[in-house]
PDB file of N, CA and C in Angstrom:
ATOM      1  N   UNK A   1      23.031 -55.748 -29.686  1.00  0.00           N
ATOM      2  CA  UNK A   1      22.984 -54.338 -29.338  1.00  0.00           C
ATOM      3  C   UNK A   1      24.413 -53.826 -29.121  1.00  0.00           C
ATOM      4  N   UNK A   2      24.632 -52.620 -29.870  1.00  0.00           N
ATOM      5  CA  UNK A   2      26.120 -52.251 -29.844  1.00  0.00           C
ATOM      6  C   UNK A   2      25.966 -51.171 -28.449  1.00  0.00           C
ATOM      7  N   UNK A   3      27.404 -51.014 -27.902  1.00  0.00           N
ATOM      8  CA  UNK A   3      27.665 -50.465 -26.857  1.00  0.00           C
ATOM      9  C   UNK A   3      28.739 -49.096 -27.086  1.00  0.00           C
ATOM     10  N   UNK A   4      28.700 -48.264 -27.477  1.00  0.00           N
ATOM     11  CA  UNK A   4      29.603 -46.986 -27.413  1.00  0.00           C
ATOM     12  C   UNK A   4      30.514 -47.356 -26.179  1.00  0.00           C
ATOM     13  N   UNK A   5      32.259 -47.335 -26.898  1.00  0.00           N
ATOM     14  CA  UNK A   5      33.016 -46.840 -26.073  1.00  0.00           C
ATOM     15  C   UNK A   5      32.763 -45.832 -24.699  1.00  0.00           C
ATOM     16  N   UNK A   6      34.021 -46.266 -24.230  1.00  0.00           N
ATOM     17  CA  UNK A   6      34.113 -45.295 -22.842  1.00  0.00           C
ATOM     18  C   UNK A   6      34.846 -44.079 -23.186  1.00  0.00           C
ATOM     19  N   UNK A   7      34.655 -42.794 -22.682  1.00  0.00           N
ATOM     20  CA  UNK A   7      35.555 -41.832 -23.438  1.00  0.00           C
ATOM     21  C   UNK A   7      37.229 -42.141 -22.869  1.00  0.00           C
ATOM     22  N   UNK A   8      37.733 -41.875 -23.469  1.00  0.00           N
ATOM     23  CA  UNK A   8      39.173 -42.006 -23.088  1.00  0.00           C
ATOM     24  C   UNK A   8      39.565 -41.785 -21.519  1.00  0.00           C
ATOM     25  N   UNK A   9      39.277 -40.345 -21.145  1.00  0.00           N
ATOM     26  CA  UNK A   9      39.384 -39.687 -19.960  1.00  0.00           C
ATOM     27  C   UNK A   9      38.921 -40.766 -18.992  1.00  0.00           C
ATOM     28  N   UNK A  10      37.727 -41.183 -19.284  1.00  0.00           N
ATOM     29  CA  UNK A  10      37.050 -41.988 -18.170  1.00  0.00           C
ATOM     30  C   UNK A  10      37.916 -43.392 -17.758  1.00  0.00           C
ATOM     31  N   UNK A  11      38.646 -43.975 -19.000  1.00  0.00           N
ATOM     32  CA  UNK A  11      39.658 -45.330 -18.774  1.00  0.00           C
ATOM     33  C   UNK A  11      40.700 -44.700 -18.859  1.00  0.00           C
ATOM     34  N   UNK A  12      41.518 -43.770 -18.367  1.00  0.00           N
ATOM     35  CA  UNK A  12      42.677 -43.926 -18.408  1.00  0.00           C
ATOM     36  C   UNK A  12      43.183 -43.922 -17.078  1.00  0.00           C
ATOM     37  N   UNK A  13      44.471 -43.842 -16.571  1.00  0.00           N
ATOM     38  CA  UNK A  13      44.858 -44.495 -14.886  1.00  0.00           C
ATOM     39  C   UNK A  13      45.231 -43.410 -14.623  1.00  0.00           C
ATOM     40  N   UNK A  14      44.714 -42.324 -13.349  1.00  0.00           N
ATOM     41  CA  UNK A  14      45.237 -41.152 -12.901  1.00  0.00           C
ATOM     42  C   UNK A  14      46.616 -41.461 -12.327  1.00  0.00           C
ATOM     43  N   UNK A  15      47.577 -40.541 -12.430  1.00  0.00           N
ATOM     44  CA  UNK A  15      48.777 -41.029 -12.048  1.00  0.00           C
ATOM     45  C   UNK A  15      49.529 -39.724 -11.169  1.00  0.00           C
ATOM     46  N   UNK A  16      50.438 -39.896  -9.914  1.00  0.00           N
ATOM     47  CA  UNK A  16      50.667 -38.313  -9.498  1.00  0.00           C
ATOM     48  C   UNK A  16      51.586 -37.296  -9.933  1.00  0.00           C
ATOM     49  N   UNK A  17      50.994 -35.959  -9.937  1.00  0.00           N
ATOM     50  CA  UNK A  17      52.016 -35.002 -11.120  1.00  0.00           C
ATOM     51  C   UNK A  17      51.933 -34.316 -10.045  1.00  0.00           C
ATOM     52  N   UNK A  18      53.150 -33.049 -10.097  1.00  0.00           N
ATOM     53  CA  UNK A  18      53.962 -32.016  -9.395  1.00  0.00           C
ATOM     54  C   UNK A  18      53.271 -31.107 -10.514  1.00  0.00           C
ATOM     55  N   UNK A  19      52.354 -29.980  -9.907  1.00  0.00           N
ATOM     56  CA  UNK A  19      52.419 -28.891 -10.549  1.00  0.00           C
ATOM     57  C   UNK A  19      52.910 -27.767  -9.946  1.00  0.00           C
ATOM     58  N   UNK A  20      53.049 -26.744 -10.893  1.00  0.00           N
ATOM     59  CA  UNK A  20      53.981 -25.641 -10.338  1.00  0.00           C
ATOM     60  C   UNK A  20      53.353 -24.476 -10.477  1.00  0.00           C
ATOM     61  N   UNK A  21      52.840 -23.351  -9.887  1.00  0.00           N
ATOM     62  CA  UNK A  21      51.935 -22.571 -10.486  1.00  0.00           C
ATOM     63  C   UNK A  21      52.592 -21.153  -9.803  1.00  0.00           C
ATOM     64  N   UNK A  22      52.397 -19.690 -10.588  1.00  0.00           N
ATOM     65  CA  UNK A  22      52.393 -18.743  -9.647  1.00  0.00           C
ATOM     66  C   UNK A  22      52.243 -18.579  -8.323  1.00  0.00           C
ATOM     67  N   UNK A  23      52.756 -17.609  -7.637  1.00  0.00           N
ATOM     68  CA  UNK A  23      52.690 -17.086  -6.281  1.00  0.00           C
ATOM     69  C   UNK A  23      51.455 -16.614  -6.448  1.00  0.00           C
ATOM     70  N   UNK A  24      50.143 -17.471  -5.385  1.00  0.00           N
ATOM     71  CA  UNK A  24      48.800 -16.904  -4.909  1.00  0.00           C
ATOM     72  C   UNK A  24      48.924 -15.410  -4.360  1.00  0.00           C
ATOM     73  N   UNK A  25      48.481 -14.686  -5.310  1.00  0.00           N
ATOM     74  CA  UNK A  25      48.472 -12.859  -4.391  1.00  0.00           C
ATOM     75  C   UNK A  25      46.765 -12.813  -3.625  1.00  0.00           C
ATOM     76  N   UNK A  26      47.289 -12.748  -2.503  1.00  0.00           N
ATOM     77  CA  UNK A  26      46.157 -12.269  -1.287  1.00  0.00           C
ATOM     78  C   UNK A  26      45.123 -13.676  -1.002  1.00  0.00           C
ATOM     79  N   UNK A  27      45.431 -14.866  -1.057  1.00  0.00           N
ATOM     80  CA  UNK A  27      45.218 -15.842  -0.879  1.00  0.00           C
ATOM     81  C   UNK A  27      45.696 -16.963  -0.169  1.00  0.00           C
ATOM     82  N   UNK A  28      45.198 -17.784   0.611  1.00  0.00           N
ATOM     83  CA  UNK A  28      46.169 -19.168   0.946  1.00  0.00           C
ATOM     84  C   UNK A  28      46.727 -19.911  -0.401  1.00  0.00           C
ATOM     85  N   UNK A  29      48.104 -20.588  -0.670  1.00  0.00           N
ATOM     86  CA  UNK A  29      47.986 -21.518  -1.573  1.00  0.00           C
ATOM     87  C   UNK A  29      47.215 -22.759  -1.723  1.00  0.00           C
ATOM     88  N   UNK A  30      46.689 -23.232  -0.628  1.00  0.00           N
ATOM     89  CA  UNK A  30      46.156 -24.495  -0.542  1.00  0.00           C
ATOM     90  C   UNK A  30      44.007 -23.771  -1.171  1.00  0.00           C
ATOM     91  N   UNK A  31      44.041 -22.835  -1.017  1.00  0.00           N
ATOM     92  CA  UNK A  31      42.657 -22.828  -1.403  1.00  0.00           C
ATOM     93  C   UNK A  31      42.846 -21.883  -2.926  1.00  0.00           C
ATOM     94  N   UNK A  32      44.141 -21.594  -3.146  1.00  0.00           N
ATOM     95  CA  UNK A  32      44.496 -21.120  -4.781  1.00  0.00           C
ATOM     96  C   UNK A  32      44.740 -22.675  -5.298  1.00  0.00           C
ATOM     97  N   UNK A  33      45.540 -23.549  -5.012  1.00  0.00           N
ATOM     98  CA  UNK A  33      45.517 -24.918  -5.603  1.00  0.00           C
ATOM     99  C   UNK A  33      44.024 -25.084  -6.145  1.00  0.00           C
ATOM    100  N   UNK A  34      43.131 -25.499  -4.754  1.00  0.00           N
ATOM    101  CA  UNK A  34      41.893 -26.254  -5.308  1.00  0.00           C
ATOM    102  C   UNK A  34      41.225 -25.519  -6.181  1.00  0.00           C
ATOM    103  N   UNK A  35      40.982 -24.208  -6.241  1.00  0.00           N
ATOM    104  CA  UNK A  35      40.527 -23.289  -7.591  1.00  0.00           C
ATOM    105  C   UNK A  35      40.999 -23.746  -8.504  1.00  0.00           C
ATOM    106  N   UNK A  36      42.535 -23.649  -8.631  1.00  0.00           N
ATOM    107  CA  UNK A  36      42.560 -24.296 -10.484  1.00  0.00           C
ATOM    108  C   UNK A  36      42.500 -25.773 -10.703  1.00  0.00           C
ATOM    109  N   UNK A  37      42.460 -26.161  -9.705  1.00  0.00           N
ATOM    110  CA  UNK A  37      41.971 -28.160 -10.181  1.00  0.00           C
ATOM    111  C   UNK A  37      40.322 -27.852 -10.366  1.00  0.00           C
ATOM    112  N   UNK A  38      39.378 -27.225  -9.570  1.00  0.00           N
ATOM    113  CA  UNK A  38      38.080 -27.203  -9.557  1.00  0.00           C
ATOM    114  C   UNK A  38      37.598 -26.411 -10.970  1.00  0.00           C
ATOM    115  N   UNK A  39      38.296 -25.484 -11.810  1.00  0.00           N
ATOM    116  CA  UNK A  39      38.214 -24.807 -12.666  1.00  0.00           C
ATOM    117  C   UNK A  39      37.963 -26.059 -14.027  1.00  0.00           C
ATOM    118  N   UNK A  40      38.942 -26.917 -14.188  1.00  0.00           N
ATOM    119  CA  UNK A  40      38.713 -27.963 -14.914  1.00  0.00           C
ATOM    120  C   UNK A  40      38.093 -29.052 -14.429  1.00  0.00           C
ATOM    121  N   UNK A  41      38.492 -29.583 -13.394  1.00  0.00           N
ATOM    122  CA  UNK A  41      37.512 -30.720 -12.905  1.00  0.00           C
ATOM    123  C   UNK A  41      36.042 -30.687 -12.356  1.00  0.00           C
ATOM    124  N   UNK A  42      35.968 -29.713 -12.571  1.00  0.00           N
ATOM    125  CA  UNK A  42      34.198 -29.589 -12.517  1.00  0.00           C
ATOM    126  C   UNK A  42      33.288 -29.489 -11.058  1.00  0.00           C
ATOM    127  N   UNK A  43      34.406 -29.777 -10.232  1.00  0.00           N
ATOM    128  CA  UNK A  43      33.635 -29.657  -8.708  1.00  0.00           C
ATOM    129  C   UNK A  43      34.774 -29.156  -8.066  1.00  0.00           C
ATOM    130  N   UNK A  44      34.264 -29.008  -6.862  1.00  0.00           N
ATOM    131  CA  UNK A  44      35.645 -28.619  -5.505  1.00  0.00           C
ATOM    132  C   UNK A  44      35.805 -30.134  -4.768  1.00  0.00           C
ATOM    133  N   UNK A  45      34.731 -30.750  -5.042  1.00  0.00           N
ATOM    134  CA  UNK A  45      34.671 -32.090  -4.360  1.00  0.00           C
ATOM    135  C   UNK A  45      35.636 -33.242  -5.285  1.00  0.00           C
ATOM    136  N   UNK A  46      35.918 -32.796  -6.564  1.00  0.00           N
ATOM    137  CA  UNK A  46      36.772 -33.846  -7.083  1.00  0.00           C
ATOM    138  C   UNK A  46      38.055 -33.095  -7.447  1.00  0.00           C
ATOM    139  N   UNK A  47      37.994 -31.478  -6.908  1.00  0.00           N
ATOM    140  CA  UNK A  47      39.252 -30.993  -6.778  1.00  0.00           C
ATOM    141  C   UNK A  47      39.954 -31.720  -5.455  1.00  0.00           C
ATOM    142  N   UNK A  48      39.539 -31.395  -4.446  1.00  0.00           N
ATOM    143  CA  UNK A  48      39.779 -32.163  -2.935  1.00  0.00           C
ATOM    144  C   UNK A  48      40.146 -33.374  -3.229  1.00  0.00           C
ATOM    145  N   UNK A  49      39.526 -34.527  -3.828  1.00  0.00           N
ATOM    146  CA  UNK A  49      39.903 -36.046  -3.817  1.00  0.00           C
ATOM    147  C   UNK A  49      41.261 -36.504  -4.838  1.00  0.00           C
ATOM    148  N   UNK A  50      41.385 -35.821  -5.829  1.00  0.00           N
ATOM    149  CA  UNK A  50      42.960 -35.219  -6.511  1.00  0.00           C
ATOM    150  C   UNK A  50      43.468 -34.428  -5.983  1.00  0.00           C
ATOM    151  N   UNK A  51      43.525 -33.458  -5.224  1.00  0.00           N
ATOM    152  CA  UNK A  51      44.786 -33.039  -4.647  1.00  0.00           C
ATOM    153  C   UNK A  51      45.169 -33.822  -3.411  1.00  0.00           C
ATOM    154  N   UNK A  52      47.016 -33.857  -3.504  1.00  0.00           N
ATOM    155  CA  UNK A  52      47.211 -34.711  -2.655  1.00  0.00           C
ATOM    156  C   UNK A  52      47.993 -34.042  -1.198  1.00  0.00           C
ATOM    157  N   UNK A  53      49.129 -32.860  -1.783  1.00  0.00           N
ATOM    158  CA  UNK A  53      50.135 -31.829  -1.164  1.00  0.00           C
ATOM    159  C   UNK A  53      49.907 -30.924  -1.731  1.00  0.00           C
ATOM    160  N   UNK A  54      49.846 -29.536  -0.733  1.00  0.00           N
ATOM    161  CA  UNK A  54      50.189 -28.636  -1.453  1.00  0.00           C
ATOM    162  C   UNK A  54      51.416 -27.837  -1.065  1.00  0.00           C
ATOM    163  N   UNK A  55      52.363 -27.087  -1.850  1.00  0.00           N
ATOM    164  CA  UNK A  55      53.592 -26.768  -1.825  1.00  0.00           C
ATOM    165  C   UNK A  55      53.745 -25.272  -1.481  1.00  0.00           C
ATOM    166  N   UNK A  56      54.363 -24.887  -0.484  1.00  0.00           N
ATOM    167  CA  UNK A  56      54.125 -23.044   0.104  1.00  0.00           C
ATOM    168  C   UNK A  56      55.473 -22.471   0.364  1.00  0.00           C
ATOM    169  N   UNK A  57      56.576 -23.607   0.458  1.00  0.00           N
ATOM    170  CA  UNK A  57      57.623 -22.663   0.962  1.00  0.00           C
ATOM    171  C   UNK A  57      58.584 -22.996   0.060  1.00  0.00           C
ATOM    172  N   UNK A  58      59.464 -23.913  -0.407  1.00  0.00           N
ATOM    173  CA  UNK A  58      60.205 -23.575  -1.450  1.00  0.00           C
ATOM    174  C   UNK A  58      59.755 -23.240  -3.188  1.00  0.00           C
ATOM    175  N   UNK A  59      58.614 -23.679  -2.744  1.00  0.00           N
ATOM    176  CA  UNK A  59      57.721 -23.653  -4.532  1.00  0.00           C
ATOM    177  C   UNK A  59      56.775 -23.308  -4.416  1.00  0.00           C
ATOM    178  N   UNK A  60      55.528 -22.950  -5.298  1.00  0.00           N
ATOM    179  CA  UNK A  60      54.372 -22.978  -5.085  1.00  0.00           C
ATOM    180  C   UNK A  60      53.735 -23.916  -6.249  1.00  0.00           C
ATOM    181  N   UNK A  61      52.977 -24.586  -5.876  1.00  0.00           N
ATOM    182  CA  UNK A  61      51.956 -25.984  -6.244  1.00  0.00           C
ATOM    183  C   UNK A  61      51.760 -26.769  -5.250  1.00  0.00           C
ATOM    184  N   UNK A  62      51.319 -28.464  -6.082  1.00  0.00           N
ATOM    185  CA  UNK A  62      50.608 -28.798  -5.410  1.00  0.00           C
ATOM    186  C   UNK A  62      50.969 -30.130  -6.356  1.00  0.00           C
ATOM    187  N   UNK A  63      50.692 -31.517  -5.726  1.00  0.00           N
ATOM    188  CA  UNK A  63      50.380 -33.177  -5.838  1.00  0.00           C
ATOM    189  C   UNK A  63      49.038 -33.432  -6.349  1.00  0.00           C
ATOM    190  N   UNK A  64      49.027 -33.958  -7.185  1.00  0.00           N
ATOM    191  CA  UNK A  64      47.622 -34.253  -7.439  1.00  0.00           C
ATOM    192  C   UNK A  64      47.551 -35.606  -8.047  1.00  0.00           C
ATOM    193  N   UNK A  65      46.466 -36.488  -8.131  1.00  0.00           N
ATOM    194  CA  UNK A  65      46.445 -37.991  -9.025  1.00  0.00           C
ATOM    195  C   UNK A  65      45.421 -37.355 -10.375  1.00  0.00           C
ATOM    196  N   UNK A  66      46.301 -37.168 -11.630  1.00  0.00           N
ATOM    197  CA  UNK A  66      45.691 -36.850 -13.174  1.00  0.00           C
ATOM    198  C   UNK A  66      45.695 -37.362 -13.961  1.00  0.00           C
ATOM    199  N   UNK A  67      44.778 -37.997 -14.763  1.00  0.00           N
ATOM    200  CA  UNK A  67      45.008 -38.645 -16.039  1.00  0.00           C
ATOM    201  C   UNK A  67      45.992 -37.827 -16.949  1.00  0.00           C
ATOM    202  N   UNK A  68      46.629 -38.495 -18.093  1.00  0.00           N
ATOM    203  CA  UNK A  68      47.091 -37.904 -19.213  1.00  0.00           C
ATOM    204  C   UNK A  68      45.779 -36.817 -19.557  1.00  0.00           C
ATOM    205  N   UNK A  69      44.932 -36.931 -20.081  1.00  0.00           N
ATOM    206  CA  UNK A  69      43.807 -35.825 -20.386  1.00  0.00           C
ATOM    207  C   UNK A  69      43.796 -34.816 -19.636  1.00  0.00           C
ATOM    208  N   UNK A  70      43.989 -34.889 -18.437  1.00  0.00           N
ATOM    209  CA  UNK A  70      43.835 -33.904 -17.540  1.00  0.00           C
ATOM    210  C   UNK A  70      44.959 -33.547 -16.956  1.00  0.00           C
ATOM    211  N   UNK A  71      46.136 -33.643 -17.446  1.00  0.00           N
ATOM    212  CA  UNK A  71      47.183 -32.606 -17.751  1.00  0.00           C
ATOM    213  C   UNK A  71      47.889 -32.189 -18.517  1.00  0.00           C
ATOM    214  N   UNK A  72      47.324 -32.506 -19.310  1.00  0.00           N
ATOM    215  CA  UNK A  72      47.050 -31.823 -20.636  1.00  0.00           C
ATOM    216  C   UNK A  72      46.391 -30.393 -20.800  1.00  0.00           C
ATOM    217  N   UNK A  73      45.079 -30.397 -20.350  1.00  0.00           N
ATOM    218  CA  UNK A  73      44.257 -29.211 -19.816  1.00  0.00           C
ATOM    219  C   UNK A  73      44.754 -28.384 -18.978  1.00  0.00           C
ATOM    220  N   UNK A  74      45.246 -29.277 -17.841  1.00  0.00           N
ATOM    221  CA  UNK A  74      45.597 -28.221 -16.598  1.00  0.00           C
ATOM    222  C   UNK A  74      46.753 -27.701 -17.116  1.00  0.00           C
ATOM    223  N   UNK A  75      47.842 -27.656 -17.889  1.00  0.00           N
ATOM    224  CA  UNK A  75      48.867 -27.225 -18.119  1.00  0.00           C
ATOM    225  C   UNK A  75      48.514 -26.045 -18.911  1.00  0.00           C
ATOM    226  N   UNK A  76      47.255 -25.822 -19.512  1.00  0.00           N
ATOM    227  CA  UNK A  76      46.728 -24.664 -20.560  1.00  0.00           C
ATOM    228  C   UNK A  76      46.290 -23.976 -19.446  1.00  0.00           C
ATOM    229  N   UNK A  77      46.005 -24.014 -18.270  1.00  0.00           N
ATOM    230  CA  UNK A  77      45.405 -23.072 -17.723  1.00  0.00           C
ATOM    231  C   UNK A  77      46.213 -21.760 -16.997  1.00  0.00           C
ATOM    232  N   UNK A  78      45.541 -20.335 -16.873  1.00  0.00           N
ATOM    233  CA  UNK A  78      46.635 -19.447 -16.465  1.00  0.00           C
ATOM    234  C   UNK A  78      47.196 -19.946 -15.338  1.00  0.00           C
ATOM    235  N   UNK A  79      48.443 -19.610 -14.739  1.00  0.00           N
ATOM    236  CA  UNK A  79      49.209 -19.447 -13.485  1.00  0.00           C
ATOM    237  C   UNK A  79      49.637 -21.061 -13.622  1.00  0.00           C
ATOM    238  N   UNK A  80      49.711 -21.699 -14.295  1.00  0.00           N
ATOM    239  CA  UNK A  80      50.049 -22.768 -13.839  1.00  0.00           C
ATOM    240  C   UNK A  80      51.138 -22.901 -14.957  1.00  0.00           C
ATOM    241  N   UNK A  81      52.634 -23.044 -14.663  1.00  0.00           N
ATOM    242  CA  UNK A  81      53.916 -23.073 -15.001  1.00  0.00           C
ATOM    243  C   UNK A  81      54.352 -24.475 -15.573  1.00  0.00           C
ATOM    244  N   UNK A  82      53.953 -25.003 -15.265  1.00  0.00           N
ATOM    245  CA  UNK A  82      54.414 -27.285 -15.296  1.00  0.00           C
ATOM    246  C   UNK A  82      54.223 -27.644 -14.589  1.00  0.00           C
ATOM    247  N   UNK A  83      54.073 -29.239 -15.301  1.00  0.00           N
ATOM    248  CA  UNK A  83      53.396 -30.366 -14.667  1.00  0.00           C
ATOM    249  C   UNK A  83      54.234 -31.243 -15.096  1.00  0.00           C
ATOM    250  N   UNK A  84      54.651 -31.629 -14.241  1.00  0.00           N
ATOM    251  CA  UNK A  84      55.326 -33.395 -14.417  1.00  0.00           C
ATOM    252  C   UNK A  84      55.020 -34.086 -13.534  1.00  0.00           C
ATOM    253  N   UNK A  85      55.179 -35.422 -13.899  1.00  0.00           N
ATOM    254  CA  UNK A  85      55.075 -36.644 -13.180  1.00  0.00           C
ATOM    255  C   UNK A  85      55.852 -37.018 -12.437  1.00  0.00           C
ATOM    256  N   UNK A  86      55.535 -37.406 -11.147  1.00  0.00           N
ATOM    257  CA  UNK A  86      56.440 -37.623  -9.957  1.00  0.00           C
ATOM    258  C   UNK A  86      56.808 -38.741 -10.147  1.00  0.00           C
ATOM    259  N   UNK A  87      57.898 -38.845  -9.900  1.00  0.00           N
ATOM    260  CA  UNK A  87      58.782 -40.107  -9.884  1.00  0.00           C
ATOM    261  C   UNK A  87      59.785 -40.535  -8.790  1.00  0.00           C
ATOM    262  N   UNK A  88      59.695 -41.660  -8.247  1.00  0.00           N
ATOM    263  CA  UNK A  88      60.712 -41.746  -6.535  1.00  0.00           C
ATOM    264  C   UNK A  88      61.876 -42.601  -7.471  1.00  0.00           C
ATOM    265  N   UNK A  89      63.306 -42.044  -6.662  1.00  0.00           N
ATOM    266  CA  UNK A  89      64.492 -42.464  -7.208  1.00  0.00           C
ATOM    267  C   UNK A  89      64.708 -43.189  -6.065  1.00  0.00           C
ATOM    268  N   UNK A  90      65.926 -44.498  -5.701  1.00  0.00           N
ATOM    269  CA  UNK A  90      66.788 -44.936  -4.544  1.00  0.00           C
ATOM    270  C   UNK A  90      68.146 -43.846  -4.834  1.00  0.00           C
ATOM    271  N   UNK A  91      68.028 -43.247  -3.203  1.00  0.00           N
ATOM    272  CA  UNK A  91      69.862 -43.245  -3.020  1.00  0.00           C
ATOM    273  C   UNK A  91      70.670 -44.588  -3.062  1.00  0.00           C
ATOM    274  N   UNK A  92      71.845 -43.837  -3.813  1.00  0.00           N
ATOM    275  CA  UNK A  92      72.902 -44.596  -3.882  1.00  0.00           C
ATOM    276  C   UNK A  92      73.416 -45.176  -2.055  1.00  0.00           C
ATOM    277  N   UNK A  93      73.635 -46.530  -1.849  1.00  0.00           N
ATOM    278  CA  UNK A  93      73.710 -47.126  -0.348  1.00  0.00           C
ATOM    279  C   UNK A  93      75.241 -46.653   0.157  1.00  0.00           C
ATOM    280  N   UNK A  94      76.054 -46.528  -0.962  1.00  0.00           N
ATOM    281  CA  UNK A  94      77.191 -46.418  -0.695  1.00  0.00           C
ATOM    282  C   UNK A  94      78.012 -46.849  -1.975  1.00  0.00           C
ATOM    283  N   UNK A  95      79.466 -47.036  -1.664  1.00  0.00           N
ATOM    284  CA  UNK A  95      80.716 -46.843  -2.697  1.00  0.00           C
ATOM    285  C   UNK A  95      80.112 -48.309  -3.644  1.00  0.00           C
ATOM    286  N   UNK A  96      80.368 -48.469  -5.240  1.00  0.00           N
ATOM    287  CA  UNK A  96      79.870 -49.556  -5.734  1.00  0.00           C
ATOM    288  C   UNK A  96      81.014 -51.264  -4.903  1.00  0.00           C
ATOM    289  N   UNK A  97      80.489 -51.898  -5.191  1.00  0.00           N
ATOM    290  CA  UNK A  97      81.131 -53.341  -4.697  1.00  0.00           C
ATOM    291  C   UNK A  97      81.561 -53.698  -5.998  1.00  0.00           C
ATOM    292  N   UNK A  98      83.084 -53.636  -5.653  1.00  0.00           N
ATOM    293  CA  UNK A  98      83.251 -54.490  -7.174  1.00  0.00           C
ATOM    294  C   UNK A  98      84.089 -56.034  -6.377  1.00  0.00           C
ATOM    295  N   UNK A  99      84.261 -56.481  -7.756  1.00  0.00           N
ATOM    296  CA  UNK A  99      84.763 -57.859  -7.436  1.00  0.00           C
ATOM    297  C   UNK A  99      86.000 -58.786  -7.893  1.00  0.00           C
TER     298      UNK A  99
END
């Protein structure tokens, strides 16, 4: 008995992205965030469990854990500016050591 693949979306590894979206007019940002994650993700309940931060004073967005598929989508949607993937750098400790 053959078994149909998994769709892509479903195996791929959510990973966390920085999105950047318009200034919410006449709204909180944190309940303008979960609208446009809930707009594609299909609930408010799996908007909530992907969002991670949301961003109000030097930027407006929000942290979220997204598959490739699903930012892909979210990047088509209105008000939303970019999405990239967060990435943590080390500061430099100090002057290099040479020898």
């Amino acid at each position: 008995m053959a078994t149909e693949p998994e769709p892509k979306s479903a195996t791929a590894t959510a990973e966390v992205h920085i999105v950047y979206t318009d200034q919410p007019q006449g709204q909180e940002p944190e309940t303008h965030h979960l609208r446009t994650l809930t707009c594609f993700l299909g609930s408010e309940e799996a908007a909530k469990g992907a969002l991670l931060y949301t961003y109000k004073h030097a930027a407006s967005g929000f942290s979220a854990k997204l598959t490739p598929e699903q930012v892909e989508q979210l990047s088509k949607q209105p008000g939303v500016l970019q999405v990239v993937k967060s990435r943590s750098t080390e500061l430099h400790s100090g002057p290099a050591q040479t020898m």
